[in-house]
C-alpha atoms as a PDB file:
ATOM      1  CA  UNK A   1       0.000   0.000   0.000  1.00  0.00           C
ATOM      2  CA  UNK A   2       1.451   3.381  -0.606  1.00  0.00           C
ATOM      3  CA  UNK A   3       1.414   6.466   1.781  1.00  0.00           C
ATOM      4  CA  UNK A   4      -1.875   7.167   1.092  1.00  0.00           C
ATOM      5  CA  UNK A   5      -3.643   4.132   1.466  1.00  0.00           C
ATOM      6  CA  UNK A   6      -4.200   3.393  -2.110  1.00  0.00           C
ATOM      7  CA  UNK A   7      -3.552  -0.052  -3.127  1.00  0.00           C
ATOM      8  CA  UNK A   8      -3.795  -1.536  -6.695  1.00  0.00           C
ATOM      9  CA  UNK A   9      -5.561  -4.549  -7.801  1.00  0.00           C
ATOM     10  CA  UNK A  10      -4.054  -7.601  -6.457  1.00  0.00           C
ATOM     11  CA  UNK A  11      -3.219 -10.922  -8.064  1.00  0.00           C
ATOM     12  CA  UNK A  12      -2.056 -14.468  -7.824  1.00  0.00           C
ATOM     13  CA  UNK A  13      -0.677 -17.352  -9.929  1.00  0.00           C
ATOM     14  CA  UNK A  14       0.530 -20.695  -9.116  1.00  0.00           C
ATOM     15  CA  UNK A  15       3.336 -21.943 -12.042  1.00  0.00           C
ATOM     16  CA  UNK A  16       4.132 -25.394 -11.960  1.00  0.00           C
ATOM     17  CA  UNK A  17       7.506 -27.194 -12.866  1.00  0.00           C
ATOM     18  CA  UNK A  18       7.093 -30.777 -14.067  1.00  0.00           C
ATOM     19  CA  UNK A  19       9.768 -32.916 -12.890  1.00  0.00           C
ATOM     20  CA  UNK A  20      10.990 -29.671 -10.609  1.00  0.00           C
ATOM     21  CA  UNK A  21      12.620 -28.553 -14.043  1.00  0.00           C
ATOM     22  CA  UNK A  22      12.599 -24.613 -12.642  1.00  0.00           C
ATOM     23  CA  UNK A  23      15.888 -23.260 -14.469  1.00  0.00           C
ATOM     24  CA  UNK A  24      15.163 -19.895 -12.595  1.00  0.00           C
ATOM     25  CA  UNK A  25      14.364 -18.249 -16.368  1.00  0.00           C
ATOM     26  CA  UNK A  26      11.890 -16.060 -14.857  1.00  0.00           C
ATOM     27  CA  UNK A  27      13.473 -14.429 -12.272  1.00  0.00           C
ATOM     28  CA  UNK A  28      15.035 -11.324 -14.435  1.00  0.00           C
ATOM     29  CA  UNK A  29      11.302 -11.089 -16.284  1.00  0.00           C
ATOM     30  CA  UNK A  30      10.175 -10.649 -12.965  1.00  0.00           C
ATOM     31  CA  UNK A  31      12.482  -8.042 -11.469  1.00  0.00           C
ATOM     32  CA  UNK A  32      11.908  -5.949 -14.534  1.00  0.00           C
ATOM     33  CA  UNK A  33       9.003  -5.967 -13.362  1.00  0.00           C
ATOM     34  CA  UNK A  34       9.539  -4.757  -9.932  1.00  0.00           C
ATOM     35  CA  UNK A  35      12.115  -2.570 -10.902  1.00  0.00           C
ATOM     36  CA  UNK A  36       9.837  -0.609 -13.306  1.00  0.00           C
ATOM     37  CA  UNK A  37       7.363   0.154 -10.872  1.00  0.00           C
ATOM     38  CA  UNK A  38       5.140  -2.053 -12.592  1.00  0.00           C
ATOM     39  CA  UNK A  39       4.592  -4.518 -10.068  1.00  0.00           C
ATOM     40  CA  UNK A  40       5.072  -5.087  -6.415  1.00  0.00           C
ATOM     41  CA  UNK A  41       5.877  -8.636  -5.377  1.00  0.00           C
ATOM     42  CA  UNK A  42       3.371  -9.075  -1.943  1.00  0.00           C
ATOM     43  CA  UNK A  43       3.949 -12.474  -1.094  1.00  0.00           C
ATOM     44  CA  UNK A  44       5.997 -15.655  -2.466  1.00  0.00           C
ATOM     45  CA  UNK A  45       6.563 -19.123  -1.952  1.00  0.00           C
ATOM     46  CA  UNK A  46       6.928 -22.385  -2.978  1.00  0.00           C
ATOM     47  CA  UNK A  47       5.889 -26.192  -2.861  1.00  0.00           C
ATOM     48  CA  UNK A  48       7.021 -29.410  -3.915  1.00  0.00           C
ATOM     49  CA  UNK A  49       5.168 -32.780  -4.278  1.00  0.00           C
ATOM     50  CA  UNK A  50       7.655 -35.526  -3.979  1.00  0.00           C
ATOM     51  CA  UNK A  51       7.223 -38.818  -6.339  1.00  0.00           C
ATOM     52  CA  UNK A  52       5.670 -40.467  -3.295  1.00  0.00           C
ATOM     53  CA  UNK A  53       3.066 -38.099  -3.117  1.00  0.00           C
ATOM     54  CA  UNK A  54       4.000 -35.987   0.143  1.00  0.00           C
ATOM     55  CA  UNK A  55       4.111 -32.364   0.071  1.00  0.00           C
ATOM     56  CA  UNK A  56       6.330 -29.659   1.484  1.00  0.00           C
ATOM     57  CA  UNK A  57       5.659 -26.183   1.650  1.00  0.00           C
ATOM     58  CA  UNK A  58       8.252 -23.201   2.156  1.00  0.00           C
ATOM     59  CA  UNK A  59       8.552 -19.377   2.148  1.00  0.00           C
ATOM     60  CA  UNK A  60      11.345 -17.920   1.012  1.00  0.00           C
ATOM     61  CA  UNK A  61      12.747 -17.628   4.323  1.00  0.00           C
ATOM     62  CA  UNK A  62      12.924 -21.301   4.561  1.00  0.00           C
ATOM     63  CA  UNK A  63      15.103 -21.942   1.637  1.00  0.00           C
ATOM     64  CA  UNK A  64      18.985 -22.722   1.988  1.00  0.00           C
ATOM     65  CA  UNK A  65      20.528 -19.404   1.555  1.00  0.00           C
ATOM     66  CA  UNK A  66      22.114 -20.037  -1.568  1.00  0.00           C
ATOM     67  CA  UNK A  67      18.867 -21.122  -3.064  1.00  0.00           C
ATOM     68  CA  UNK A  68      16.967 -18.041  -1.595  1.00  0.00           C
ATOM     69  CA  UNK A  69      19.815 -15.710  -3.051  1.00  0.00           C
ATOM     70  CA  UNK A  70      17.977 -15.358  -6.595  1.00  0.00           C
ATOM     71  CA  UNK A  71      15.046 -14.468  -5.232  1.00  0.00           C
ATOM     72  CA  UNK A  72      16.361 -11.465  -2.934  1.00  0.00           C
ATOM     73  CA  UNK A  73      14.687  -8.799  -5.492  1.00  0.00           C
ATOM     74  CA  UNK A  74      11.810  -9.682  -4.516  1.00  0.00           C
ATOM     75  CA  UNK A  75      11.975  -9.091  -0.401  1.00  0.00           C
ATOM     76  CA  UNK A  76       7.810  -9.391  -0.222  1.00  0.00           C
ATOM     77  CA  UNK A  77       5.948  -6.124   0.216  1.00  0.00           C
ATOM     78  CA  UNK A  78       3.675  -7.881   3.155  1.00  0.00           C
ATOM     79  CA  UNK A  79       4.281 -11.636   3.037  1.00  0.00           C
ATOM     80  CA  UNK A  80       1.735 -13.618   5.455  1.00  0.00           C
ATOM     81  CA  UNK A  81      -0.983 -13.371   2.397  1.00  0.00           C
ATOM     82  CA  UNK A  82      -0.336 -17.012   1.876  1.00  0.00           C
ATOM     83  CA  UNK A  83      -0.948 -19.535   4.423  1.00  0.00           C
ATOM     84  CA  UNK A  84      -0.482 -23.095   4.797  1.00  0.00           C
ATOM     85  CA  UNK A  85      -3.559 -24.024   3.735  1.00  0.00           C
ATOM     86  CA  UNK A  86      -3.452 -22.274   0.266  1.00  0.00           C
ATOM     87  CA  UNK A  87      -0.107 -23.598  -0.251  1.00  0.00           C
ATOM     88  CA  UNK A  88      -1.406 -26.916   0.408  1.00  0.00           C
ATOM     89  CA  UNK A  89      -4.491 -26.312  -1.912  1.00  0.00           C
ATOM     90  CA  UNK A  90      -2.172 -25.219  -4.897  1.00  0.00           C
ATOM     91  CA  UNK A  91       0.312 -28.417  -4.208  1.00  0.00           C
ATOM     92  CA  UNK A  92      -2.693 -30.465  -4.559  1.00  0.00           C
ATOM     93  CA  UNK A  93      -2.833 -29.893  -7.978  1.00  0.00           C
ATOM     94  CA  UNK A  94       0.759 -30.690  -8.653  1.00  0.00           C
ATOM     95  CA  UNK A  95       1.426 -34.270 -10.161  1.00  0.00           C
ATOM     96  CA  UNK A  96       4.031 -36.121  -8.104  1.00  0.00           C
ATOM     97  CA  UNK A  97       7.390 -35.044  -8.946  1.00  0.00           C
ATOM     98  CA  UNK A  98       6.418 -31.579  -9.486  1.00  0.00           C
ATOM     99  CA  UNK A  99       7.032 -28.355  -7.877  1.00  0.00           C
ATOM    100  CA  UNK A 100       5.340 -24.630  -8.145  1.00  0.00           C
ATOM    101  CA  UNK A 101       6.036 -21.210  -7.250  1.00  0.00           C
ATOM    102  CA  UNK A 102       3.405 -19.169  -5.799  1.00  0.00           C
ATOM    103  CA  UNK A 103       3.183 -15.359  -6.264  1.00  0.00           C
ATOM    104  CA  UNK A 104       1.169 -12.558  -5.190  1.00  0.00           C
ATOM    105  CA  UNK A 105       1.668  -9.187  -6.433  1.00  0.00           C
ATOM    106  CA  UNK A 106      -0.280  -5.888  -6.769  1.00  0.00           C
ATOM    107  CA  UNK A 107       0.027  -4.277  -9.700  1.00  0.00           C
ATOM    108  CA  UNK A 108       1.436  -0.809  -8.870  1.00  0.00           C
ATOM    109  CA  UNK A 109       0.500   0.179 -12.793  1.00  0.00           C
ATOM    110  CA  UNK A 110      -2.879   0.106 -12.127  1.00  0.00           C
ATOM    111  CA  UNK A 111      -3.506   2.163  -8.689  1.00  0.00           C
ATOM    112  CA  UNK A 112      -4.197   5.634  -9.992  1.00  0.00           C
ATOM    113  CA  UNK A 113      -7.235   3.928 -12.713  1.00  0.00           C
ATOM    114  CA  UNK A 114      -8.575   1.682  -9.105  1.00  0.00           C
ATOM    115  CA  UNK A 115      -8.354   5.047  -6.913  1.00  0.00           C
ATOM    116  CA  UNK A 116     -10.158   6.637  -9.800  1.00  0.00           C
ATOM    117  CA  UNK A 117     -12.729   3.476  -9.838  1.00  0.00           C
ATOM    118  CA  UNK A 118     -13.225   3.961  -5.874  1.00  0.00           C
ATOM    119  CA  UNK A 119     -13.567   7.871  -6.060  1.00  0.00           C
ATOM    120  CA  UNK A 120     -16.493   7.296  -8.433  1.00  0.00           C
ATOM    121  CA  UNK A 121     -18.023   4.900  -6.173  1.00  0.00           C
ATOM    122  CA  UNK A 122     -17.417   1.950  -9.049  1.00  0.00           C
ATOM    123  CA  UNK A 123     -18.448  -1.860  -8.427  1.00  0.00           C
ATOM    124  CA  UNK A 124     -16.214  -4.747  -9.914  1.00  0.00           C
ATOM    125  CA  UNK A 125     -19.008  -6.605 -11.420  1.00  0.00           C
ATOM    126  CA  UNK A 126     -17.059  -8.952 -13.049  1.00  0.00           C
ATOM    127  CA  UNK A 127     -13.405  -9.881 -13.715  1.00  0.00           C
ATOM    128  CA  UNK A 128     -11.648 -12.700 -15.621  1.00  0.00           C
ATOM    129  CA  UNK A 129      -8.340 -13.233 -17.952  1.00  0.00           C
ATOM    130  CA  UNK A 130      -8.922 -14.582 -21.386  1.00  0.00           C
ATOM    131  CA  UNK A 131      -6.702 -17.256 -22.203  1.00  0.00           C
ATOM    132  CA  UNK A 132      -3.793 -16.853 -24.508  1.00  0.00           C
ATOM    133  CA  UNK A 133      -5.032 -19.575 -26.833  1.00  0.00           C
ATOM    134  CA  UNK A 134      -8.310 -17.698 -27.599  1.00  0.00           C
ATOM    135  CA  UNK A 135      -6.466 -14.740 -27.753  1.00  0.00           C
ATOM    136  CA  UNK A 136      -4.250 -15.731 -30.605  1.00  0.00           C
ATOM    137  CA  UNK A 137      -7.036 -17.537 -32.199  1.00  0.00           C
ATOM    138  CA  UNK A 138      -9.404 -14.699 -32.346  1.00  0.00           C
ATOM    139  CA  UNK A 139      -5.763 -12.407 -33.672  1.00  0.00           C
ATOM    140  CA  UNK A 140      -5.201 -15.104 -36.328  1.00  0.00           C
ATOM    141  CA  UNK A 141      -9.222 -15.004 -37.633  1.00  0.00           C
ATOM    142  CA  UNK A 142      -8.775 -11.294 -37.621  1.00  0.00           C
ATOM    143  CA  UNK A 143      -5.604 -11.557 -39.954  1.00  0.00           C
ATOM    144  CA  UNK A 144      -7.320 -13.983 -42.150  1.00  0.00           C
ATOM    145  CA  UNK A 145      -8.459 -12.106 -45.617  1.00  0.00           C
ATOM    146  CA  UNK A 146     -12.116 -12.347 -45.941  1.00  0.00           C
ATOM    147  CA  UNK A 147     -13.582 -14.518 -48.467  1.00  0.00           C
END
């Protein structure tokens, strides 16, 4: 939240790693991110189902230090947003030998628009994300000459 109290919307996604294959990739993509002011990382952790089924669950603050050490852009904002349970929920969904990062960030991009929403007294009726197959599906009808 800033100074004032405003606070941007706030999201989460679970990304899974078959086979634990996480290279780490997607660490730089995300501190652009924080380092542009576009985001603000609120929470993160992680969980692993091992091939026997069973399930650990750790914060960042639980990892060995040299495996915490990519991750120290991203000092959360708040942290606490996840709890066990929800890390349990999304490890549920992991196949065995699998393990997932879970993030929650605000997006600092969009405050002034939501302050501007509030100040007007506007209701989120509905919200959703439209997958990135339809997406490119409806982009490749569009590009297709018409008959």
């Amino acid at each position: 939240m800033s100074a004032d109290g405003s606070l941007g919307p706030v999201q989460y996604i679970v990304v899974g790693f078959p086979g634990n294959k996480f290279k780490g990739d997607i660490i730089p993509e995300l501190a652009n991110l924080v380092q542009g002011g576009l985001i603000r990382v609120m929470d993160l952790a992680f969980v692993q189902k091992t091939t026997d089924g069973s399930i650990l669950a750790m914060e960042l603050e639980d990892l060995a230090k040299d495996d915490a050490a990519p991750f120290a852009p991203f000092e959360k904002a708040i942290g606490d947003l996840l709890n066990e349970d929800d890390l349990m929920s999304a490890a549920e969904a992991l196949e065995p030998n699998s393990s997932a990062a879970v993030l929650v960030w605000e997006n600092l991009w969009a405050r002034k628009f939501v302050d501007a929403l509030r100040a007007a007294h506007g209701v989120l009726v509905a919200y959703d994300r439209i997958p990135y197959e339809v997406v490119q599906a409806a982009i490749a009808a569009a590009a297709k000459p018409a008959d």
